[in-house]
N, C-alpha and C. Protein backbone atom coordinates (compact mmCIF):
# COMPACT_ATOMS: atom_id res chain seq x y z
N UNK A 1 -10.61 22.48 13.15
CA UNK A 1 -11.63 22.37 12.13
C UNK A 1 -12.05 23.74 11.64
N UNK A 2 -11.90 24.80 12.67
CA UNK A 2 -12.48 25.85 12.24
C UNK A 2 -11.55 26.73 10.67
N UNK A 3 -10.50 26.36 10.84
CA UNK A 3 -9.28 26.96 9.66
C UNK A 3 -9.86 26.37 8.63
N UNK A 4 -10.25 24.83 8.72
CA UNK A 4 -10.38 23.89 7.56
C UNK A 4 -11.59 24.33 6.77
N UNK A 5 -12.86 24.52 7.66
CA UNK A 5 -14.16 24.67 6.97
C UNK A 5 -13.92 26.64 6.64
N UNK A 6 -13.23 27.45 6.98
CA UNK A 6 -13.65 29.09 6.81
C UNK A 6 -13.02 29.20 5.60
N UNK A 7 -12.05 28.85 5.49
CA UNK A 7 -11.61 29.41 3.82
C UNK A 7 -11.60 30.97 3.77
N UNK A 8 -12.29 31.88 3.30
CA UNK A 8 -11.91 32.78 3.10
C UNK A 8 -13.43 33.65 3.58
N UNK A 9 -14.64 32.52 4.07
CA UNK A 9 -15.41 33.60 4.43
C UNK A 9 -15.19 33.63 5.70
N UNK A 10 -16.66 35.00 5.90
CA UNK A 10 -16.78 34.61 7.59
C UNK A 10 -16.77 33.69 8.38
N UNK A 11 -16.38 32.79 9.47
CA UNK A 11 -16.92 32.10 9.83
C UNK A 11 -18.10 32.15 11.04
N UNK A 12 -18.82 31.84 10.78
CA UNK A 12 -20.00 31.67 11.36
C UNK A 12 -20.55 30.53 11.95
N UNK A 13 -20.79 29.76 13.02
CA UNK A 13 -21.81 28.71 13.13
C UNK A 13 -22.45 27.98 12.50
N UNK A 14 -23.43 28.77 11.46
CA UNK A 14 -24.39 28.16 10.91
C UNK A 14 -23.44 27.54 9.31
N UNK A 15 -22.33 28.05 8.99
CA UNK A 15 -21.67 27.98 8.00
C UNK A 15 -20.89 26.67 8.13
N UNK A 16 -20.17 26.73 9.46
CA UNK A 16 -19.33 25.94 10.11
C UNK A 16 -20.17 24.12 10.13
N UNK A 17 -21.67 24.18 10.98
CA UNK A 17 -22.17 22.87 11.12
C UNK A 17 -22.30 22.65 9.50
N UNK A 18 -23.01 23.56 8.66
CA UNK A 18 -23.54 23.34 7.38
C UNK A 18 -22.35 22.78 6.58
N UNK A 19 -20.96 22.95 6.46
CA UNK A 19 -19.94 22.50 5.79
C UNK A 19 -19.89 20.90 6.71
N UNK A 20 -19.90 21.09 7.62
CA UNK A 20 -19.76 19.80 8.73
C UNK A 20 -20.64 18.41 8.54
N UNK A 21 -21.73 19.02 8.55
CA UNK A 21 -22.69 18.20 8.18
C UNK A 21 -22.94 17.47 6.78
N UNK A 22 -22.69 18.80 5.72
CA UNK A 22 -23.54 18.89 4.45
C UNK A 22 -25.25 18.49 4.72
N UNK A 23 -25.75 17.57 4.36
CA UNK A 23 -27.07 17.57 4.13
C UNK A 23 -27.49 16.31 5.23
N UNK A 24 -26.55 15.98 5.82
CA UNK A 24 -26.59 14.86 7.04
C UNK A 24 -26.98 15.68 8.42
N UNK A 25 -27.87 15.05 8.88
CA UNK A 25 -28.89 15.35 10.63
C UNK A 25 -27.44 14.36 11.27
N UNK A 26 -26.67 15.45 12.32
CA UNK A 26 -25.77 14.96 13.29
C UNK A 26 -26.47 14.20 14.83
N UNK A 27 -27.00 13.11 14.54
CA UNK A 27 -27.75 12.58 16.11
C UNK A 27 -26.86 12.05 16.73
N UNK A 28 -27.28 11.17 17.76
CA UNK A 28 -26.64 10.84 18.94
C UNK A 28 -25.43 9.20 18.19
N UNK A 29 -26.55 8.25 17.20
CA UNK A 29 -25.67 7.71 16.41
C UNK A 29 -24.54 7.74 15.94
N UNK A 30 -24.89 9.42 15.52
CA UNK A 30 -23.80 9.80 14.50
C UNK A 30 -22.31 9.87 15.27
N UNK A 31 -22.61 10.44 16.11
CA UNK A 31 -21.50 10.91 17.18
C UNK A 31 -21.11 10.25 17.82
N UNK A 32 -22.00 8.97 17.90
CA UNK A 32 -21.10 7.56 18.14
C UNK A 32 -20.41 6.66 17.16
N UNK A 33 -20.53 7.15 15.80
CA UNK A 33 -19.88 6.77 15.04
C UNK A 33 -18.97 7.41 14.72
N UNK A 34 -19.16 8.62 14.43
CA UNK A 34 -17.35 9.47 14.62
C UNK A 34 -16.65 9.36 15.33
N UNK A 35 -16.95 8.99 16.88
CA UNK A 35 -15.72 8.53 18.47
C UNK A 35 -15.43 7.19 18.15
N UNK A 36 -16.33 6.47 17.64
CA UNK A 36 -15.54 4.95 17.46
C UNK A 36 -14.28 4.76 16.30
N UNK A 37 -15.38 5.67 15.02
CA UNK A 37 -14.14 5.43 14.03
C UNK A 37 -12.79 6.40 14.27
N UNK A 38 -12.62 7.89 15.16
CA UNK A 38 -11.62 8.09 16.05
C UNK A 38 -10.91 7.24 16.50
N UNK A 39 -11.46 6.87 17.45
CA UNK A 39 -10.82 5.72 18.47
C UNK A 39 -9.70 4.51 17.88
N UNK A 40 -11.01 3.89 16.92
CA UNK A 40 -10.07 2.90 15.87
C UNK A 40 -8.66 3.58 15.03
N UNK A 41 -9.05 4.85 14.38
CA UNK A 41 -7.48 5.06 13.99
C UNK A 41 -6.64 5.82 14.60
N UNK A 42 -6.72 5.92 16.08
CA UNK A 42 -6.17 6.57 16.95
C UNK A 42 -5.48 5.18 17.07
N UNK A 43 -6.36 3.80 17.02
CA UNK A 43 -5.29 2.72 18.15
C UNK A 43 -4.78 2.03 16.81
N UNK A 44 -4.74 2.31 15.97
CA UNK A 44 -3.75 1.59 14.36
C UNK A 44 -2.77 2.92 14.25
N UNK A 45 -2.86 4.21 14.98
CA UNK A 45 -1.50 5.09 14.11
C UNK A 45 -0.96 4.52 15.38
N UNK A 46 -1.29 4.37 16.71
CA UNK A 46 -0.58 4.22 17.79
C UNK A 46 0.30 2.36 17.34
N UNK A 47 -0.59 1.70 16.80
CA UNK A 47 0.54 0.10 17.06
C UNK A 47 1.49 0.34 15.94
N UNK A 48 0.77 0.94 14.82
CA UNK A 48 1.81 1.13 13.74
C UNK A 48 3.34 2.17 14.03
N UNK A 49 2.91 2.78 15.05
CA UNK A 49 4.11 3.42 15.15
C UNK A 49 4.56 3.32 16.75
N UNK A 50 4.33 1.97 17.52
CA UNK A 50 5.03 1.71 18.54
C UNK A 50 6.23 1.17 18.85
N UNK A 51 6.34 0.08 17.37
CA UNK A 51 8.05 0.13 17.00
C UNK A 51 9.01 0.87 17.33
N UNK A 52 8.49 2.06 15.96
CA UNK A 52 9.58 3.18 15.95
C UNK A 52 9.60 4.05 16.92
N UNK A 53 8.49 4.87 17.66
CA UNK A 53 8.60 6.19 18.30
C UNK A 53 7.95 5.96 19.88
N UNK A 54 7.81 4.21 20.15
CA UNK A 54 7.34 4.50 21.30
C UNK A 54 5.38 4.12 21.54
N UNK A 55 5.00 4.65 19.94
CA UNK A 55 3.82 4.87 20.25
C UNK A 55 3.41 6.46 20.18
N UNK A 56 4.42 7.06 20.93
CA UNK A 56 3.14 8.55 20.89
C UNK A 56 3.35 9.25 19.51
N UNK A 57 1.71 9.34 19.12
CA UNK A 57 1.76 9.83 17.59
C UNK A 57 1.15 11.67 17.60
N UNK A 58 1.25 11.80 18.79
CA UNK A 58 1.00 13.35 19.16
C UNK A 58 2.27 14.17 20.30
N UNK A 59 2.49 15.12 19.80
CA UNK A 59 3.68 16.18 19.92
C UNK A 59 3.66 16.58 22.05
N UNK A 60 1.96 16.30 22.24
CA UNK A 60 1.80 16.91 24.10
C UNK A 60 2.17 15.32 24.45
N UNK A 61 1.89 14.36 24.09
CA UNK A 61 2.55 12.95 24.56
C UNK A 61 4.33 13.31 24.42
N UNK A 62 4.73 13.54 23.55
CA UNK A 62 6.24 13.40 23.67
C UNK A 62 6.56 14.45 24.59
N UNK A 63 6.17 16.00 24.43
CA UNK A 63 6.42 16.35 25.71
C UNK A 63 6.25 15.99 27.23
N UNK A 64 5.30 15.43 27.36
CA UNK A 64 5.17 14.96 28.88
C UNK A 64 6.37 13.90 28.93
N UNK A 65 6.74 13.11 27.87
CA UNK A 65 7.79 11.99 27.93
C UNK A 65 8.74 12.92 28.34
N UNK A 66 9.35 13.77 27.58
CA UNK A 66 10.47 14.47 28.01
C UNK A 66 10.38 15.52 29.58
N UNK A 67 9.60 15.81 29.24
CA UNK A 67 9.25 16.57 31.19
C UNK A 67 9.55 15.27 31.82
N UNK A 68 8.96 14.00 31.96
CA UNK A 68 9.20 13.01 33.18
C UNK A 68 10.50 12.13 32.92
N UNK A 69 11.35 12.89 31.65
CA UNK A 69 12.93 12.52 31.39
C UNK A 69 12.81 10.79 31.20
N UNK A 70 11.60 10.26 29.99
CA UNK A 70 11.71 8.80 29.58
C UNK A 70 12.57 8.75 28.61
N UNK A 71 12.63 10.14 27.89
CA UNK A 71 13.48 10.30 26.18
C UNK A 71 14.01 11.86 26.37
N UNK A 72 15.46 11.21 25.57
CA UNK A 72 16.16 13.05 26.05
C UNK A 72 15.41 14.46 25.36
N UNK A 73 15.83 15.30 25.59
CA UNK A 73 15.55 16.49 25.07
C UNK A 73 15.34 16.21 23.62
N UNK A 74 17.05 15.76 22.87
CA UNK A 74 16.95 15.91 21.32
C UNK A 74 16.47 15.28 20.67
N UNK A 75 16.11 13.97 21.43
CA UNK A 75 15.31 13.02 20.92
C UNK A 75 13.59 13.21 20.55
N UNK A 76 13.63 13.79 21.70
CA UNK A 76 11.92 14.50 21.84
C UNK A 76 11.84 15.61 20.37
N UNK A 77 12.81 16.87 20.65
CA UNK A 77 12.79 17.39 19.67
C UNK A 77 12.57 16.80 18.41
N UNK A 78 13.69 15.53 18.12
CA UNK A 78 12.97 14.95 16.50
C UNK A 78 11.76 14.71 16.49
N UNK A 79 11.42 13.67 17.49
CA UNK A 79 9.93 13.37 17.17
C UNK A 79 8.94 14.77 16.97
N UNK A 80 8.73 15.69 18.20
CA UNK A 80 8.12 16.57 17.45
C UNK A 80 8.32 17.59 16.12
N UNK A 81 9.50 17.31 16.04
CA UNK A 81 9.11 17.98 14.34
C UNK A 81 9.32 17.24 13.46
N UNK A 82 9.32 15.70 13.52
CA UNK A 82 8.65 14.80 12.47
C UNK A 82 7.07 14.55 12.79
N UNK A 83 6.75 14.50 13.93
CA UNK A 83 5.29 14.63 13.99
C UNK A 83 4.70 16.04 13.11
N UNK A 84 5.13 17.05 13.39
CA UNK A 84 4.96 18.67 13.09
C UNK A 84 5.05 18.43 11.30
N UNK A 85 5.96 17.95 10.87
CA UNK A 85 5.87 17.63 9.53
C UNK A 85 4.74 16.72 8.87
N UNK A 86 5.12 15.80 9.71
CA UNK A 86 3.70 14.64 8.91
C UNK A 86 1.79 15.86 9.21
N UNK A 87 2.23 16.16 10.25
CA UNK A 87 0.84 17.18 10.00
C UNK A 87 0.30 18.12 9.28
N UNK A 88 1.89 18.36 8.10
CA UNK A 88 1.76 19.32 7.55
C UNK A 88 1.83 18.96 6.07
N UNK A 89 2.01 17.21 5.98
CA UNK A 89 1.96 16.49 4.70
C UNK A 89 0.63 16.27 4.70
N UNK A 90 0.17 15.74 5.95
CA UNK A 90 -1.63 15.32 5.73
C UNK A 90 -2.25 16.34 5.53
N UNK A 91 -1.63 17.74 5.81
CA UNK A 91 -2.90 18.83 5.56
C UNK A 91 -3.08 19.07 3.92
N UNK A 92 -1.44 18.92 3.56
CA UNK A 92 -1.07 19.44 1.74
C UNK A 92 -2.10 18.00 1.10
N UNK A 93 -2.14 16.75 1.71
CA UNK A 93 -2.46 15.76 1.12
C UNK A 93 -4.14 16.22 1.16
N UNK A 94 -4.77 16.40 2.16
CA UNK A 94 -5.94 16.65 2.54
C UNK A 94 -6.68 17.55 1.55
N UNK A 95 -5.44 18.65 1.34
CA UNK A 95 -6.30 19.85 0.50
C UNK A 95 -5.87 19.38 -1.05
N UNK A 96 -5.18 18.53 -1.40
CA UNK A 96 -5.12 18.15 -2.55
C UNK A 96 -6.16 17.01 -3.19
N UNK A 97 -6.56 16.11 -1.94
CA UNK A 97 -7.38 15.84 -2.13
C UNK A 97 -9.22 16.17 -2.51
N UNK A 98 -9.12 17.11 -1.05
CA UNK A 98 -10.56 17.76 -1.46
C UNK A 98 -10.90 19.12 -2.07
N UNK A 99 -9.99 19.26 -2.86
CA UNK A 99 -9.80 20.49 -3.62
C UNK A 99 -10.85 20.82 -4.51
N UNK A 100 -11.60 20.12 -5.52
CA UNK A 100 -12.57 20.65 -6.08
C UNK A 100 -14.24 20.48 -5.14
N UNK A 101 -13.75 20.42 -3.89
CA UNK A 101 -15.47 20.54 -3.09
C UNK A 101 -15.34 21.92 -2.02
């Protein structure tokens, strides 16, 4: 988050919550509403992609697969740099999206 919110100034704390927040008070609610709605599309990228890859939709999951030898080396390798890619479509998508804020 910290790359996402600095842009080109300092980053600072007070800069950092203030982009984070905008004009929203972060309470105890709140932060139970950001871990749930986490949670929820943590467990829809995971069924949506248990078909194809297994399930793991993060690059330290496929490595531990390949350390405990469930999926070979080259196999692992694709997945992480199709994972490594799609992270790097959602970021281009992300900043194309929120480009004029």
């Amino acid at each position: 988050l910290r790359f996402i919110f600095s842009s080109s100034e300092k980053w600072d704390y007070e800069t950092f919550t203030g982009k984070l927040t905008s004009d929203a008070t972060l309470d105890t609610g709140g932060l139970v509403a950001i871990s749930v709605a986490h949670a929820l599309a943590l467990t829809v990228a995971v069924a949506l992609a248990a078909d194809r890859s297994g399930g793991h939709v993060n690059p330290a999951v496929t490595f531990g697969l390949v350390v405990g030898r469930h999926i070979s080396i080259l196999t692992g390798v694709f997945y992480v740099v199709a994972q490594l890619l799609g992270s790097i479509v959602a970021c281009f998508f992300f900043s194309v999206v929120t480009a004029g804020q």
